[in-house]
Protein backbone atom coordinates (compact mmCIF):
# COMPACT_ATOMS: atom_id res chain seq x y z
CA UNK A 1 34.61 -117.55 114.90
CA UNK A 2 35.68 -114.57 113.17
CA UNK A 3 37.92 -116.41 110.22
CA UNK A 4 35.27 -118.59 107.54
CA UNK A 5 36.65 -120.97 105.16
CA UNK A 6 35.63 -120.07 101.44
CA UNK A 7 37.32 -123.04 99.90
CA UNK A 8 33.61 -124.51 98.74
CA UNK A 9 32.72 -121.05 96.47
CA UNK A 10 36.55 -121.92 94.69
CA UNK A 11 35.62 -125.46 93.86
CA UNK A 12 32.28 -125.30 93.04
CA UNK A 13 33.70 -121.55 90.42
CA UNK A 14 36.58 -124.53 89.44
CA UNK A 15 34.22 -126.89 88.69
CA UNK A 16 36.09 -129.65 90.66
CA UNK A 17 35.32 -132.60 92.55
CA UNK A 18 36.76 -132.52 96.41
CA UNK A 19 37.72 -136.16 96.11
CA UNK A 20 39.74 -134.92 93.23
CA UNK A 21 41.52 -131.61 95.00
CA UNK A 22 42.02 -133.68 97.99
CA UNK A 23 44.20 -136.44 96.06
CA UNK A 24 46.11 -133.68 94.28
CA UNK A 25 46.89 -131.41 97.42
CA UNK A 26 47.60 -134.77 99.50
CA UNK A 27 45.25 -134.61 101.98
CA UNK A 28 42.45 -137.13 102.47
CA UNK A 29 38.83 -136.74 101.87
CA UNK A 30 38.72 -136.68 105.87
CA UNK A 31 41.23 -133.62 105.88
CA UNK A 32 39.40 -131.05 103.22
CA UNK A 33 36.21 -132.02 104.40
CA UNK A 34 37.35 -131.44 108.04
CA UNK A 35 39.30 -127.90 106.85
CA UNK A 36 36.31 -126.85 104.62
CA UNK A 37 33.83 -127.27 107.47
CA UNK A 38 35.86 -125.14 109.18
CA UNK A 39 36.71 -127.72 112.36
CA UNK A 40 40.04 -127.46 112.13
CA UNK A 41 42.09 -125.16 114.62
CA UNK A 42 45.19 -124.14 111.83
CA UNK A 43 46.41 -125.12 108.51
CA UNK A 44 50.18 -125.44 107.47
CA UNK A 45 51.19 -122.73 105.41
CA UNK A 46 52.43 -125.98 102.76
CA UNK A 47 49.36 -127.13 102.79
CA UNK A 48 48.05 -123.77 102.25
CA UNK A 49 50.54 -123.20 99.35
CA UNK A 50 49.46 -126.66 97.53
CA UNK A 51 46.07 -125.35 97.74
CA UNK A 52 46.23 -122.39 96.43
CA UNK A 53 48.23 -124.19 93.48
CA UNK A 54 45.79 -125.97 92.62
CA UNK A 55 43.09 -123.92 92.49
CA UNK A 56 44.86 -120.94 90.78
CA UNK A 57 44.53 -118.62 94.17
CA UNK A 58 45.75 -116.92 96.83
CA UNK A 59 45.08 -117.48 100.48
CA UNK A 60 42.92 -114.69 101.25
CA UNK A 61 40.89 -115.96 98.55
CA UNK A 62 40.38 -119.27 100.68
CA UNK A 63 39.72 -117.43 104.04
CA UNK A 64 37.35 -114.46 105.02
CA UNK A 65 37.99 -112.28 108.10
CA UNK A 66 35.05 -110.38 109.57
CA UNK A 67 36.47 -108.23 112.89
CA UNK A 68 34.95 -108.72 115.67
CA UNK A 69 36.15 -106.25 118.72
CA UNK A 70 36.07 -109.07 121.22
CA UNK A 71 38.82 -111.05 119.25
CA UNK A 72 41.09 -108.34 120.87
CA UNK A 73 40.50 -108.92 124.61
CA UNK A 74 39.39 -112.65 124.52
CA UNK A 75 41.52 -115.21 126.47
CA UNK A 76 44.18 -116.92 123.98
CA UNK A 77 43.51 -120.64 124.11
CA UNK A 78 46.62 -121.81 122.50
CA UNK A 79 45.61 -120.96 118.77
């Protein structure tokens, strides 16, 4: 998959503790862990937003894009 999540470099740079970002964003453990694997399929754009908050960031800062020519003719499958 073309789109990484880069929210481990931003805690580790924060010096936090995901337990402690999870509580604060309101997510569980379950939830970041799941969304900083990367196994999720999308994130809300509030959740996003509470993120970002709380880590002093934007949300290209939590994401990296690297383009990959078959993104443009594969199959949508409801992403």
């Amino acid at each position: 998959m073309p789109v990484r999540v880069t929210l481990d470099a931003l805690i580790v740079a924060k010096g936090l503790k995901a337990r402690d970002l999870a509580q604060e964003v309101g997510l569980s453990e379950t939830q970041l862990s799941l969304f900083r694997s990367g196994k999720v399929k999308g994130i809300r754009f509030r959740t996003l937003a509470r993120l970002c908050a709380a880590l002093g960031c934007k949300p290209g800062d939590l994401l990296d894009y690297a383009f990959d020519p078959s993104d443009l003719t594969a199959p949508d499958d409801g992403d």
